[in-house]
N, C-alpha and C. Protein backbone atom coordinates (compact mmCIF):
# COMPACT_ATOMS: atom_id res chain seq x y z
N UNK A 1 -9.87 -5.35 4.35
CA UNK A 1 -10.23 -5.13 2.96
C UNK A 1 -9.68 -6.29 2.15
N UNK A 2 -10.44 -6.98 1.30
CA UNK A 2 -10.41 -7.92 0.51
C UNK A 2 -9.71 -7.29 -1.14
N UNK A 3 -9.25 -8.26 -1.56
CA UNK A 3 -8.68 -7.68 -2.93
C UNK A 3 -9.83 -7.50 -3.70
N UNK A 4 -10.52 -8.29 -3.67
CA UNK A 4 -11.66 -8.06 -4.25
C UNK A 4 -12.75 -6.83 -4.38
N UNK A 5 -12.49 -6.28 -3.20
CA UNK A 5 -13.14 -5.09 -2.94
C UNK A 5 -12.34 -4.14 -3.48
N UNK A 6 -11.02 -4.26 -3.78
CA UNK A 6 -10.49 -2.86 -4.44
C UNK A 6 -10.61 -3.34 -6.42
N UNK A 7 -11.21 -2.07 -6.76
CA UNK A 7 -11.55 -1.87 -8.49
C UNK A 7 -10.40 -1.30 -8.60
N UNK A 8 -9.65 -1.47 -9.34
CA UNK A 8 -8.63 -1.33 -10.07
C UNK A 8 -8.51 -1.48 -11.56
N UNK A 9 -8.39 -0.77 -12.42
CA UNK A 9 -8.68 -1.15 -14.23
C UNK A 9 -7.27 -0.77 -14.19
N UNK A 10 -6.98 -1.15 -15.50
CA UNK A 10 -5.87 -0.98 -16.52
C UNK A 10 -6.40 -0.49 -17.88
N UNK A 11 -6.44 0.78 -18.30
CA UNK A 11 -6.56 1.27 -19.37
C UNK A 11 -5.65 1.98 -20.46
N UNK A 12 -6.13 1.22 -21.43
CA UNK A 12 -5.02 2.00 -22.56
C UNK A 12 -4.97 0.98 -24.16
N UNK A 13 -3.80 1.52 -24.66
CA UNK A 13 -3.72 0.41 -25.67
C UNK A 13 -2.12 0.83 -26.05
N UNK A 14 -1.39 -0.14 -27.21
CA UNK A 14 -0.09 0.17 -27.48
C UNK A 14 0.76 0.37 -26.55
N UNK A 15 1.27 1.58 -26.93
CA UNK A 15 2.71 1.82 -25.58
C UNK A 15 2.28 3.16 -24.90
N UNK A 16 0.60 2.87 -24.26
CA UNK A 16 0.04 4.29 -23.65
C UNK A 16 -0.71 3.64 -22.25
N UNK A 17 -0.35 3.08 -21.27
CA UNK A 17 -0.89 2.28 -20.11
C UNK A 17 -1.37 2.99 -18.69
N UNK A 18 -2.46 3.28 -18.32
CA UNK A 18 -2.16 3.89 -16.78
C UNK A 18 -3.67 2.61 -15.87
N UNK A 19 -3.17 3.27 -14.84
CA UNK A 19 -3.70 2.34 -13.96
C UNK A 19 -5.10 3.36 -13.38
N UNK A 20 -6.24 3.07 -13.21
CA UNK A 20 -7.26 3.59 -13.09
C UNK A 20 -8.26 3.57 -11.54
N UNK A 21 -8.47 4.17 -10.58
CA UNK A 21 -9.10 3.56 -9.66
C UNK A 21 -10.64 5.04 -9.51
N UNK A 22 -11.48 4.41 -9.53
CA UNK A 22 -12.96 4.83 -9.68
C UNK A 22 -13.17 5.96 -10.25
N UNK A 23 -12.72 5.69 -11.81
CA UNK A 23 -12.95 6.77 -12.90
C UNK A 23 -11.57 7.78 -12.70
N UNK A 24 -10.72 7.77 -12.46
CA UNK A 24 -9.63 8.77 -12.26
C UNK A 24 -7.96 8.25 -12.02
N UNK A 25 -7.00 8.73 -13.05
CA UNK A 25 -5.91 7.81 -12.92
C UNK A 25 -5.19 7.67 -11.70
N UNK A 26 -4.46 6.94 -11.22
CA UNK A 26 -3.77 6.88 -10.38
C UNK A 26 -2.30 6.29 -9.98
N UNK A 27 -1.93 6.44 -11.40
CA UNK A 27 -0.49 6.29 -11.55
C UNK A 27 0.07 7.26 -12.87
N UNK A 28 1.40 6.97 -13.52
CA UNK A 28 1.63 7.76 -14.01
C UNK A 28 1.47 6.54 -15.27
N UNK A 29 1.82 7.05 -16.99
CA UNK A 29 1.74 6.17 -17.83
C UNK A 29 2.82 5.28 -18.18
N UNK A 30 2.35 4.00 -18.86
CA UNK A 30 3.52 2.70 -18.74
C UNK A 30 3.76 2.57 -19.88
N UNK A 31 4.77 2.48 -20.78
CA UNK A 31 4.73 2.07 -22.00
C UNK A 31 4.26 0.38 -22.09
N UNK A 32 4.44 -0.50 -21.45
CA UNK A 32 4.46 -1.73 -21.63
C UNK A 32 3.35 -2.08 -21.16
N UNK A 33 2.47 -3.16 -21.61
CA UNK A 33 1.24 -3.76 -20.72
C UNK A 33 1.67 -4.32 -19.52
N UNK A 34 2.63 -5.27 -19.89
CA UNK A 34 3.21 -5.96 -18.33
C UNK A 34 3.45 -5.21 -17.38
N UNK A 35 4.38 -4.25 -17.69
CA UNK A 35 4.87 -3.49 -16.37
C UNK A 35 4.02 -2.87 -15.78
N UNK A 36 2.55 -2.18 -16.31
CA UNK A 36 1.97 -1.65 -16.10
C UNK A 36 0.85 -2.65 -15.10
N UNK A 37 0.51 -3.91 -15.53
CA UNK A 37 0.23 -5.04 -15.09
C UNK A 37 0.85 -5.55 -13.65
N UNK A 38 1.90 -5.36 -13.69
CA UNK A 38 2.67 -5.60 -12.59
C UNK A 38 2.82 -4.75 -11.31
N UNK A 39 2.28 -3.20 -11.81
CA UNK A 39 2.36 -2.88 -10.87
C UNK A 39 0.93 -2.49 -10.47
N UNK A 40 0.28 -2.68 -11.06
CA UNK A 40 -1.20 -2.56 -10.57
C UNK A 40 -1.56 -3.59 -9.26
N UNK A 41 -0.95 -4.80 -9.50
CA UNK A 41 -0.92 -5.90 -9.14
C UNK A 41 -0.13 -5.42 -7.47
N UNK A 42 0.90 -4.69 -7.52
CA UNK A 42 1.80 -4.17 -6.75
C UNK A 42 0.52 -3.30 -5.37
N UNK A 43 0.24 -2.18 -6.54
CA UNK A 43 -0.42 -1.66 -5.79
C UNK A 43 -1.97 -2.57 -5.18
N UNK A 44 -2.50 -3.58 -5.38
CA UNK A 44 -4.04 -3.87 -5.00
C UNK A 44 -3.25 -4.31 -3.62
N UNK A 45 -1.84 -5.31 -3.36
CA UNK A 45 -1.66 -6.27 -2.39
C UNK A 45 -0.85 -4.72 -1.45
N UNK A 46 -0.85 -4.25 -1.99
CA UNK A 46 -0.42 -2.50 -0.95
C UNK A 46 -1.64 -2.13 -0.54
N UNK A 47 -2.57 -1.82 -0.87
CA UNK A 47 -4.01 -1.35 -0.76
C UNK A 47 -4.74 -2.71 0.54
N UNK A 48 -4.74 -3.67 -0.20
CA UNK A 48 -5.42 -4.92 0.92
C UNK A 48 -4.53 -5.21 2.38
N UNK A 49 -2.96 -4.95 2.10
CA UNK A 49 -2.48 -5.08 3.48
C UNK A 49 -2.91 -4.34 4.66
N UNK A 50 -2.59 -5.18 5.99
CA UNK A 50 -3.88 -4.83 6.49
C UNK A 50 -2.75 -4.03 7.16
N UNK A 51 -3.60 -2.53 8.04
CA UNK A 51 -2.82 -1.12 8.28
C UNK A 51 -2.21 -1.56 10.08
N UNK A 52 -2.69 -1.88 10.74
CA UNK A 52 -2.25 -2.57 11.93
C UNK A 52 -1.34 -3.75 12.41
N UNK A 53 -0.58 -3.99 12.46
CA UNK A 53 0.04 -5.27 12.75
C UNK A 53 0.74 -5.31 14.38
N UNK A 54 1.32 -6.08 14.44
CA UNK A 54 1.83 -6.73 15.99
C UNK A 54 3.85 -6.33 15.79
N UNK A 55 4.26 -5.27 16.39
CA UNK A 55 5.36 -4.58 15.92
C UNK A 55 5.87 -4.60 17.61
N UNK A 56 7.35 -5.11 17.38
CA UNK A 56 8.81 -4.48 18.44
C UNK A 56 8.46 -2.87 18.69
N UNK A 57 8.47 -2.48 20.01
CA UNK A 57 8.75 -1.16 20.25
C UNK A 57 10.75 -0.90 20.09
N UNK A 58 10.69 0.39 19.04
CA UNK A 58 12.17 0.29 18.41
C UNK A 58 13.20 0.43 20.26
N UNK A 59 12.25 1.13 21.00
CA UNK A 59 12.94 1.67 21.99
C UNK A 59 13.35 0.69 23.29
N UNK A 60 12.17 -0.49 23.73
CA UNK A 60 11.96 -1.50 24.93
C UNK A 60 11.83 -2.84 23.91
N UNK A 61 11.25 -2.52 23.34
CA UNK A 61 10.85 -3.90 23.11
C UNK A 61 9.76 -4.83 22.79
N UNK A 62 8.99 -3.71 23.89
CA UNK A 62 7.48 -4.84 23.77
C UNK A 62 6.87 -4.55 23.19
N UNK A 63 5.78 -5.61 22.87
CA UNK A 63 5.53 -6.00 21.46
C UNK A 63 3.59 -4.80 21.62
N UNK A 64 3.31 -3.88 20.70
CA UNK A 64 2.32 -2.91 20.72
C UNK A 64 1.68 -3.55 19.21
N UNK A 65 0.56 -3.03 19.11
CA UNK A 65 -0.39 -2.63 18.14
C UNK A 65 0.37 -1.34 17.48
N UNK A 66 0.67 -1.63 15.98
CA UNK A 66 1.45 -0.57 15.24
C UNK A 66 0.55 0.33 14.27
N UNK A 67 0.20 1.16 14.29
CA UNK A 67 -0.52 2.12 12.76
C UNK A 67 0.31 1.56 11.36
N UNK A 68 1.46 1.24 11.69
CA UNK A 68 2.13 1.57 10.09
C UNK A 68 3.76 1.74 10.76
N UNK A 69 4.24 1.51 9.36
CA UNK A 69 5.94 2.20 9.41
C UNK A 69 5.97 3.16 10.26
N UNK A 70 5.38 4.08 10.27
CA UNK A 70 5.45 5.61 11.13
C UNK A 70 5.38 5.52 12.58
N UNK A 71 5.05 4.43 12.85
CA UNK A 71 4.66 4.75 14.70
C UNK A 71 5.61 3.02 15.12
N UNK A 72 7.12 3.21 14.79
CA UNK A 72 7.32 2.06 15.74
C UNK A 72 7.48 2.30 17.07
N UNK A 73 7.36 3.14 18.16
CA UNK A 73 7.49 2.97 19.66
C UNK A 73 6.32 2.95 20.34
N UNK A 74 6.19 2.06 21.54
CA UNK A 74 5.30 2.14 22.09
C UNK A 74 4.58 3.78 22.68
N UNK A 75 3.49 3.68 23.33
CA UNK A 75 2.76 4.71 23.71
C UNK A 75 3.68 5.04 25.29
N UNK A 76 4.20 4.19 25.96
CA UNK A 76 5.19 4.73 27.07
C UNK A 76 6.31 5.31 26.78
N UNK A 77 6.64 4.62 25.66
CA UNK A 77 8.56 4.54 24.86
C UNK A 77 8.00 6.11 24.80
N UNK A 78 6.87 6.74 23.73
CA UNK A 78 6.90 8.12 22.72
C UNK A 78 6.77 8.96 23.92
N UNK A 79 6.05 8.39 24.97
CA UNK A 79 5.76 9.67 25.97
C UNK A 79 6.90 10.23 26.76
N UNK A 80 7.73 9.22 26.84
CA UNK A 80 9.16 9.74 27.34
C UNK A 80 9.84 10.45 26.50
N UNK A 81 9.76 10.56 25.22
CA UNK A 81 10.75 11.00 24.15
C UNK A 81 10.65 12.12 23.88
């Protein structure tokens, strides 16, 4: 997924800011434009990272295809556990 492909708005005005994704909010409200800015920004490069990466098994070592934070051991390491 490209950044580009995620819509993301920032709506509001004054000290009333929330972050918007396809008609429905999805954060809570910011008083500040920046901060609110900043974390929109936060969330698109959270959203585009890509969900698979090349991860240490916590248990051996070798190096697996990871889902995410949640699954560091390999598929031999978990079956023993």
């Amino acid at each position: 997924m490209r950044i580009a492909d995620i819509q993301l708005d920032l709506q509001g005005s004054g000290q009333s800011w929330v972050i918007v994704h396809d008609g429905r909010a999805v954060s809570r409200h910011y008083r500040c434009h920046h901060v609110a800015t900043a974390r929109m920004a936060g969330l698109e490069r959270q959203l585009a990272a890509p969900s698979f990466r090349r991860r240490a098994c916590l248990s051996c070592g070798t190096a697996f295809t990871s889902e995410g934070a949640h699954h560091r051991m390999c598929d031999r390491c978990r079956a023993q556990a």
